[in-house]
Protein backbone atom coordinates (compact mmCIF):
# COMPACT_ATOMS: atom_id res chain seq x y z
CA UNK A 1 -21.54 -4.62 -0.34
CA UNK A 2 -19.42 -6.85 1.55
CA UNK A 3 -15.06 -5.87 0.90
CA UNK A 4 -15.18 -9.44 1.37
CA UNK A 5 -15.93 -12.20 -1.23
CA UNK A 6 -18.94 -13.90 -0.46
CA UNK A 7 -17.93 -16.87 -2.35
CA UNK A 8 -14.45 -17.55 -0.29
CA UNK A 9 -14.52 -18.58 3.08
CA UNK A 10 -10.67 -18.88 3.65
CA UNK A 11 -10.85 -15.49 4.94
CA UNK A 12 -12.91 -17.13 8.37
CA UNK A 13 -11.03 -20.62 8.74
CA UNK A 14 -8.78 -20.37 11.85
CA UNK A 15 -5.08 -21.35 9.22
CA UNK A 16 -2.66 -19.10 11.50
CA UNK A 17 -0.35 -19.96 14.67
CA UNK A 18 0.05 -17.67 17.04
CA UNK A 19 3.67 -17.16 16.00
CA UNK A 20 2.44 -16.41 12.84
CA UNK A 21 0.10 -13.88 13.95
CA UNK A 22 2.55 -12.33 16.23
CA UNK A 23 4.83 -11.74 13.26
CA UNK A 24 2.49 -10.76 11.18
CA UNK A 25 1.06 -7.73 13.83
CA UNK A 26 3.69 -6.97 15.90
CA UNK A 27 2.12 -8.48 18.91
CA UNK A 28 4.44 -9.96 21.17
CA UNK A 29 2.64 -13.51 22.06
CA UNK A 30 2.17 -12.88 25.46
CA UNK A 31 0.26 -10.01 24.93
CA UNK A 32 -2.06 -11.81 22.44
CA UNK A 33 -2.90 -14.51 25.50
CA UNK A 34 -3.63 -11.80 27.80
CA UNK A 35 -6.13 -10.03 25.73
CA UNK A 36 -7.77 -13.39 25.10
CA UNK A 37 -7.86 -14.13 29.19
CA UNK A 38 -8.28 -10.01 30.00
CA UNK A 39 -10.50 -9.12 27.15
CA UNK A 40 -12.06 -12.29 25.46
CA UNK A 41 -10.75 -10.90 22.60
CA UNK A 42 -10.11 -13.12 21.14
CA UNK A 43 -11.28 -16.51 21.74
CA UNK A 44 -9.28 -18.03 19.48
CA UNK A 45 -10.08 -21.96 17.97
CA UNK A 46 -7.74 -24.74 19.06
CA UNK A 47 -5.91 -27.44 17.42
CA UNK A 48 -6.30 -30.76 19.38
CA UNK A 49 -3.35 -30.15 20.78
CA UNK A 50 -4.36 -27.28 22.63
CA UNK A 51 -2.42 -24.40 20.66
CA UNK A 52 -3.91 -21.07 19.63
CA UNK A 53 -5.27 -21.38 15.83
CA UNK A 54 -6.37 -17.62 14.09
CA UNK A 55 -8.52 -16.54 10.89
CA UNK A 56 -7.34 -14.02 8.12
CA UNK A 57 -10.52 -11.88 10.16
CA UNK A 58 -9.09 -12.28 13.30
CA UNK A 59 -5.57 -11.06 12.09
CA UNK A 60 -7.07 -7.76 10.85
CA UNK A 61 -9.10 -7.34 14.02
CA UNK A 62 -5.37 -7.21 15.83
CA UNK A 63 -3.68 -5.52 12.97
CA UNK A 64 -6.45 -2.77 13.76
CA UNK A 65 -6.25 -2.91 17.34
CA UNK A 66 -2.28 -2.63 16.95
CA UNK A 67 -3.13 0.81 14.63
CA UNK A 68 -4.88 2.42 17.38
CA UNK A 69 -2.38 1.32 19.93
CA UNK A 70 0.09 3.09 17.70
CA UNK A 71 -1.98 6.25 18.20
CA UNK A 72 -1.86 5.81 22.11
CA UNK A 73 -5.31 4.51 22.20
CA UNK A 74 -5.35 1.95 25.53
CA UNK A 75 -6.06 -1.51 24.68
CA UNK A 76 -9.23 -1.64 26.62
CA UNK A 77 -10.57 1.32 24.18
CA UNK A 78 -9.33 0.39 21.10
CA UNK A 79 -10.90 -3.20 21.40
CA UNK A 80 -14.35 -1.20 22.37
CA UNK A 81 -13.64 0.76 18.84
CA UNK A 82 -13.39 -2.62 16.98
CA UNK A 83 -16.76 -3.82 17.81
CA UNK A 84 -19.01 0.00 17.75
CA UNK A 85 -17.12 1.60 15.42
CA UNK A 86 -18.81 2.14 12.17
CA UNK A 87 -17.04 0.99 8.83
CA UNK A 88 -17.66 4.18 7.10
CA UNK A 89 -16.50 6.55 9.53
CA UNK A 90 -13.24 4.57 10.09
CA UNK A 91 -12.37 4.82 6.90
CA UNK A 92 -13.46 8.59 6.96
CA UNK A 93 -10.68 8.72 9.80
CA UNK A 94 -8.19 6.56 8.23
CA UNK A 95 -8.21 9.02 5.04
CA UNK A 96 -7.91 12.18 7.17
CA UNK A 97 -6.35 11.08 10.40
CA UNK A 98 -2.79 13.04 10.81
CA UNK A 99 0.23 10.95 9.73
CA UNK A 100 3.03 9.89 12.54
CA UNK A 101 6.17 12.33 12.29
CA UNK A 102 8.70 10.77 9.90
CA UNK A 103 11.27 9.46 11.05
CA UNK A 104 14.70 11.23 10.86
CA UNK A 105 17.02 10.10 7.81
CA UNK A 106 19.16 7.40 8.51
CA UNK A 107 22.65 8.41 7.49
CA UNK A 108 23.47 4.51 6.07
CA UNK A 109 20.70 4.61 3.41
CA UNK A 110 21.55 7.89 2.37
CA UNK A 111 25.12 6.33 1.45
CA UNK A 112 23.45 3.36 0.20
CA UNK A 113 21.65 5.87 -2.39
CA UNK A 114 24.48 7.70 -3.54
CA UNK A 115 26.11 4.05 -4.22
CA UNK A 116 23.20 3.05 -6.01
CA UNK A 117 22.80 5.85 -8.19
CA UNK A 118 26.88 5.58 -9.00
CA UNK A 119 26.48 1.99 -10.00
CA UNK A 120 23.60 2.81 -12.33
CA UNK A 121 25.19 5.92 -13.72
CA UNK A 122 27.97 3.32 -14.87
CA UNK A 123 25.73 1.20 -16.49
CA UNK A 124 26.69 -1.44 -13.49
CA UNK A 125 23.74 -4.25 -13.06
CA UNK A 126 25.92 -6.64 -11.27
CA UNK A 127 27.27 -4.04 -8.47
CA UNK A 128 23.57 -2.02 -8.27
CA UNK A 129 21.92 -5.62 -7.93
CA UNK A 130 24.93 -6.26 -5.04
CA UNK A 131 23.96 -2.68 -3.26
CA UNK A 132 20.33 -3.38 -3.05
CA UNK A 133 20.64 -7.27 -1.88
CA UNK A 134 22.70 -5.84 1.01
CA UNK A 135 20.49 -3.23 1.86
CA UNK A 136 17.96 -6.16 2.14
CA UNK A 137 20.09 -7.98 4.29
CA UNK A 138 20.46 -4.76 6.73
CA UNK A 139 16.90 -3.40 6.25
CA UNK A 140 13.03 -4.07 5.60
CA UNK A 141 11.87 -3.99 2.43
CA UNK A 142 9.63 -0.68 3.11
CA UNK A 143 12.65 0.92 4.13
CA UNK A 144 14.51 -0.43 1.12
CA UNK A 145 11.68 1.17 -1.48
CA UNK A 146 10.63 4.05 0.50
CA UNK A 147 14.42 5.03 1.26
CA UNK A 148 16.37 4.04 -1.40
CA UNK A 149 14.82 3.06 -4.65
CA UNK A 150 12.65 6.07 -4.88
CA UNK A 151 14.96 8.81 -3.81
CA UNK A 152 17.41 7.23 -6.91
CA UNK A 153 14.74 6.74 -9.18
CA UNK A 154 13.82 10.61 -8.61
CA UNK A 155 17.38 11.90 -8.59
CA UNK A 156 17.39 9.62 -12.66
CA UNK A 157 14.42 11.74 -13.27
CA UNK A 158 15.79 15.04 -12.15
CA UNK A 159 19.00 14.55 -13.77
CA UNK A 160 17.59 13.68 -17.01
CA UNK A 161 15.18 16.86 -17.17
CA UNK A 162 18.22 19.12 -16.03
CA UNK A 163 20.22 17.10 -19.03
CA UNK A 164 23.01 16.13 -16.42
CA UNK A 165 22.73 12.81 -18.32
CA UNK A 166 21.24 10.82 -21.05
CA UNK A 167 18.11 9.28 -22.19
CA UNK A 168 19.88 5.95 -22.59
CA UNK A 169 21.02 5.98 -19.01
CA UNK A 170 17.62 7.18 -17.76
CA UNK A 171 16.06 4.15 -19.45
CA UNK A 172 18.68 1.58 -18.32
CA UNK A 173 18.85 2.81 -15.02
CA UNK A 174 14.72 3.14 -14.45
CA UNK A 175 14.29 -0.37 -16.52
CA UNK A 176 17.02 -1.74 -14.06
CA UNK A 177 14.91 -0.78 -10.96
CA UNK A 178 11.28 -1.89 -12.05
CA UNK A 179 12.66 -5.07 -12.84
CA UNK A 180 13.68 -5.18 -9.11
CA UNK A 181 10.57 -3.90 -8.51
CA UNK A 182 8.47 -6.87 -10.18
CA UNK A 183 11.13 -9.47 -8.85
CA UNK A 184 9.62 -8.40 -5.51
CA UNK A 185 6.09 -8.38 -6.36
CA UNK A 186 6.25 -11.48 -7.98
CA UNK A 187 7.71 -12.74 -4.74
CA UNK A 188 5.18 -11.26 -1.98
CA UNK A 189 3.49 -13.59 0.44
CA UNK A 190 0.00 -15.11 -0.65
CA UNK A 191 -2.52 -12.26 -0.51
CA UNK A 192 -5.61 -12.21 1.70
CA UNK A 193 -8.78 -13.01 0.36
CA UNK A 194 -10.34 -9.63 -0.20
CA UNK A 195 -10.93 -7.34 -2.76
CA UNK A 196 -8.39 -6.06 -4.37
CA UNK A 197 -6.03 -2.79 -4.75
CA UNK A 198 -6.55 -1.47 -8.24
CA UNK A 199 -3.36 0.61 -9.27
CA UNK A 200 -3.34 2.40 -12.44
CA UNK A 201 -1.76 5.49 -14.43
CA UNK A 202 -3.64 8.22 -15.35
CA UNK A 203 -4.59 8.46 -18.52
CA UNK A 204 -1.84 9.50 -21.02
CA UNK A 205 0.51 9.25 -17.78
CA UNK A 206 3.55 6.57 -18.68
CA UNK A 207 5.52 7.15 -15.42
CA UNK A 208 4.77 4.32 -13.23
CA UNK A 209 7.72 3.95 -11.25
CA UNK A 210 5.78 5.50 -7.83
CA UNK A 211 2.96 3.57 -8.80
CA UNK A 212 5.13 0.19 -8.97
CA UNK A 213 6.68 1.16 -5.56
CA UNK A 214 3.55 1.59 -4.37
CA UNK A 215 2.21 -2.10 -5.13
CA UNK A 216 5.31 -3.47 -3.98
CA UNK A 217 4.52 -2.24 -0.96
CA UNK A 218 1.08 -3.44 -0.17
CA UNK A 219 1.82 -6.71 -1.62
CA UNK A 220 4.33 -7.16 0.86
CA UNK A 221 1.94 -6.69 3.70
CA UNK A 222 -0.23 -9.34 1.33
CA UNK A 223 -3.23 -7.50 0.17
CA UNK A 224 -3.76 -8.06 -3.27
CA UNK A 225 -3.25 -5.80 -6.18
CA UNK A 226 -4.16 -5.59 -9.43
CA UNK A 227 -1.26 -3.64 -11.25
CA UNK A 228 -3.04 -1.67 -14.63
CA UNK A 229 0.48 0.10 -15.13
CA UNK A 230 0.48 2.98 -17.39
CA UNK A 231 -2.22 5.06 -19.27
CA UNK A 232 -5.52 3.42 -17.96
CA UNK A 233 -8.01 4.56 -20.09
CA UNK A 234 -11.10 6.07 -18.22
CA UNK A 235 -13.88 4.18 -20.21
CA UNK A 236 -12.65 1.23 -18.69
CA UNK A 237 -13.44 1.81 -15.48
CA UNK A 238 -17.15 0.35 -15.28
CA UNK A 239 -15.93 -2.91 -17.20
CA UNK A 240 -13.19 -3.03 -14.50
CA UNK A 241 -15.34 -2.14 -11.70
CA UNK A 242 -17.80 -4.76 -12.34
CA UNK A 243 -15.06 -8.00 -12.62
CA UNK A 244 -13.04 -7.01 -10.07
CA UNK A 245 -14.74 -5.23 -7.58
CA UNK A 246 -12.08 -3.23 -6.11
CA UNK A 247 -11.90 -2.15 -2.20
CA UNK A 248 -10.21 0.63 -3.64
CA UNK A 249 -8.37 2.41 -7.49
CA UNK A 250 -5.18 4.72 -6.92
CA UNK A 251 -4.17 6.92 -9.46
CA UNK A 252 -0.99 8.12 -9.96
CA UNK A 253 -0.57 11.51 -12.12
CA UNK A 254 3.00 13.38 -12.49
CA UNK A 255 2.06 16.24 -14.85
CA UNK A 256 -0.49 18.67 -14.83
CA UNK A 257 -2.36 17.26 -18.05
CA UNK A 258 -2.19 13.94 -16.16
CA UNK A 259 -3.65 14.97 -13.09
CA UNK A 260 -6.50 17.24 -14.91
CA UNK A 261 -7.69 13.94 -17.18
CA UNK A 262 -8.57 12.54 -13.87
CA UNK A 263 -11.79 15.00 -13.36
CA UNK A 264 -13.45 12.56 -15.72
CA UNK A 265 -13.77 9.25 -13.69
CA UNK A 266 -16.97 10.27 -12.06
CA UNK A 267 -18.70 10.08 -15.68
CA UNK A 268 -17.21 6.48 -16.46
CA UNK A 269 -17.71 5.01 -12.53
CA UNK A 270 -21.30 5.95 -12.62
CA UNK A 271 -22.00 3.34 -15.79
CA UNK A 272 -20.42 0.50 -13.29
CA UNK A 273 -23.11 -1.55 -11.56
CA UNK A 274 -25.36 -0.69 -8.20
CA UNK A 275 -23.99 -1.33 -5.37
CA UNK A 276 -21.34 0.47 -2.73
CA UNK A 277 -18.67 2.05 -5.57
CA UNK A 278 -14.74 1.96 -4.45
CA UNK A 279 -12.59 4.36 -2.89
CA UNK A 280 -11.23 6.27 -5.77
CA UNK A 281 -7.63 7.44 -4.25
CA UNK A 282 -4.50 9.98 -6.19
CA UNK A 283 -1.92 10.86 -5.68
CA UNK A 284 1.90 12.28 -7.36
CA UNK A 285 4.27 14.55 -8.59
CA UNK A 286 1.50 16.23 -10.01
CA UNK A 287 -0.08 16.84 -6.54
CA UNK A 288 3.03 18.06 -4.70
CA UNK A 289 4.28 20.66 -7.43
CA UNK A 290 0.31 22.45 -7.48
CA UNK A 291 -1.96 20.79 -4.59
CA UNK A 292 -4.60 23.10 -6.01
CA UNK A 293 -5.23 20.23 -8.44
CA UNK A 294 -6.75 18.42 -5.66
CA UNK A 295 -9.92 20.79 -5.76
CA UNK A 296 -10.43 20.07 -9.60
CA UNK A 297 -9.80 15.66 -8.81
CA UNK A 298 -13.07 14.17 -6.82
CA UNK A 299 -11.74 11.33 -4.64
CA UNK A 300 -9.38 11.52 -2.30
CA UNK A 301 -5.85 12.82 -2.04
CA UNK A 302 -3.90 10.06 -0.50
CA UNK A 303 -0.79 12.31 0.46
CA UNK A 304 2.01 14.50 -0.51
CA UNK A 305 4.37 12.30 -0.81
CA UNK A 306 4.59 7.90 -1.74
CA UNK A 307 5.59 7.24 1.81
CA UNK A 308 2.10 9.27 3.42
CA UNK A 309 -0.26 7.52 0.40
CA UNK A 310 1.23 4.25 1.65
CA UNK A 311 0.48 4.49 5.54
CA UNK A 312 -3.19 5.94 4.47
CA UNK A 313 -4.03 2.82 2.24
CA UNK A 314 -2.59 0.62 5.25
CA UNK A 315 -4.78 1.79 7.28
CA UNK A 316 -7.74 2.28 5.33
CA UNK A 317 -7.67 -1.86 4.23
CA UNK A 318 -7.57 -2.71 7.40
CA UNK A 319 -10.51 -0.48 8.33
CA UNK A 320 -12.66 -1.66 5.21
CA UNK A 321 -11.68 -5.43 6.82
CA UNK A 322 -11.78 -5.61 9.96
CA UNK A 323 -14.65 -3.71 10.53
CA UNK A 324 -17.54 -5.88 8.46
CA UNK A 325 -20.82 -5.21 9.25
């Protein structure tokens, strides 16, 4: 089965500049005309102008190339990799491959947090919207989500088990930040055509907020997504399965009872139709407090923590892409 739709070819039409492409990888333009003249790869089309043209393929070839490069793979290697590599066992490495070091906190966005979860604890809309614009302004996005909404939106969380503060500022102050949250997945790029990133609850589980932070995220870097939110019921799967036909379904569990429903999917997938089944990823609070739970979940355990499941799905889409039979 092809992660590709068969009956979309936008994915192959050369639509990208090279200015484009180099924002979109990382790749300084010079280095993308040298590969071409040191490498062939890749022999881009041309406009009749002359100028460099690239396909949606030919961006995740480099965005794959870049990856290895990352790992301190030489170019000459990597590009080798790209064309003998088989997709099953680069997706078997992008699952289990070690993680970079994190980096260390950055002392701003730690003050930015505490801000943030003083405005909110005020009931203040107008001065937490103000915090998080300029963190924008000063930051990426990732960095924004990764290091600032979901520290405060676990710091709501732990208050309001402790009982350091209400149930009506929980709920104003989590409502306030998944509205962000949707303002910025309703504003993401165009996604690429491929199949798509199922996200879904757990069954029974109604915490979504990593799971929202999570689509965010990869719709930024403009694969699609299919957000289920809370509580997908199991049963579903097969009908869901067969109309979407998802590259991959992430689960997102905080509590025990959560995580333990999850031993069921196996039962449900195996009504969906013939054919190459998705990645079935997890992943949550659940996970971190007991990662014996991981032995009773098939699938795979995306990480320990939102940042590590995010890197791992990264890198996995761009494996299941860019390396098509």
């Amino acid at each position: 089965m092809s992660i590709l739709n068969p009956t979309v070819m936008f994915h192959e039409r050369p639509v990208f500049t090279i200015g484009a492409v180099s924002r979109m990888t990382g790749i300084p333009e010079a280095t993308l005309r040298v590969w071409e003249r040191r490498y062939s790869f890749l022999r881009t089309a041309r406009t009749s102008g002359g100028h460099r043209l690239y396909s949606q393929d030919e961006v995740h070839h480099l965005q794959w190339v870049k990856g290895c490069l990352d790992e301190e793979m030489r170019v000459s290697q990597a590009i080798h990799a790209l064309q003998h590599t088989p997709r099953a066992a680069a997706v078997a490495a992008a699952l289990h491959a070690p993680l970079p070091t994190p980096e260390a906190p950055d002392p701003e966005l730690a003050i930015r947090c505490a801000s943030l979860l003083d405005a909110l604890t005020a009931y203040d809309s107008a001065q937490s919207a103000a915090i998080l614009g300029d963190a924008l302004a000063n930051d990426t996005l990732e960095k924004v989500v990764l290091d600032i909404v979901g520290p405060v939106m676990a710091a709501i969380g732990d208050r309001w088990c402790s009982g350091e503060t209400s149930v009506a500022m929980e709920h104003f102050a989590t409502n306030f930040l998944r509205q962000q949250l949707l303002s910025w997945l309703r504003d993401s790029p165009a996604p690429f055509v491929v199949n798509p990133i199922a996200l879904a609850c757990a069954p029974e589980e109604l915490h979504e907020g990593s799971l929202l932070m999570l689509g965010t995220l990869l719709r930024r870097l403009s694969w699609p997504v299919v957000y289920f939110g809370q509580a997908l019921p199991l049963p579903d799967l097969a009908s869901l399965v067969a109309r979407l036909n998802p590259a991959l379904i992430v689960f997102v569990a905080m509590s025990e009872t959560t995580a333990l429903a999850l031993t069921e999917w196996p039962r449900w997938l195996a009504q969906s139709p013939e054919g190459q089944p998705p990645i079935i990823g997890y992943g949550g609070r659940a996970f971190t407090q007991n990662p014996a739970l991981a032995s009773h979940v098939p699938g795979v355990l995306l990480g320990a923590t939102l940042a590590e499941g995010y890197q791992r799905l990264r890198r996995v889409m761009l494996s299941l892409n860019a390396l098509q039979p």
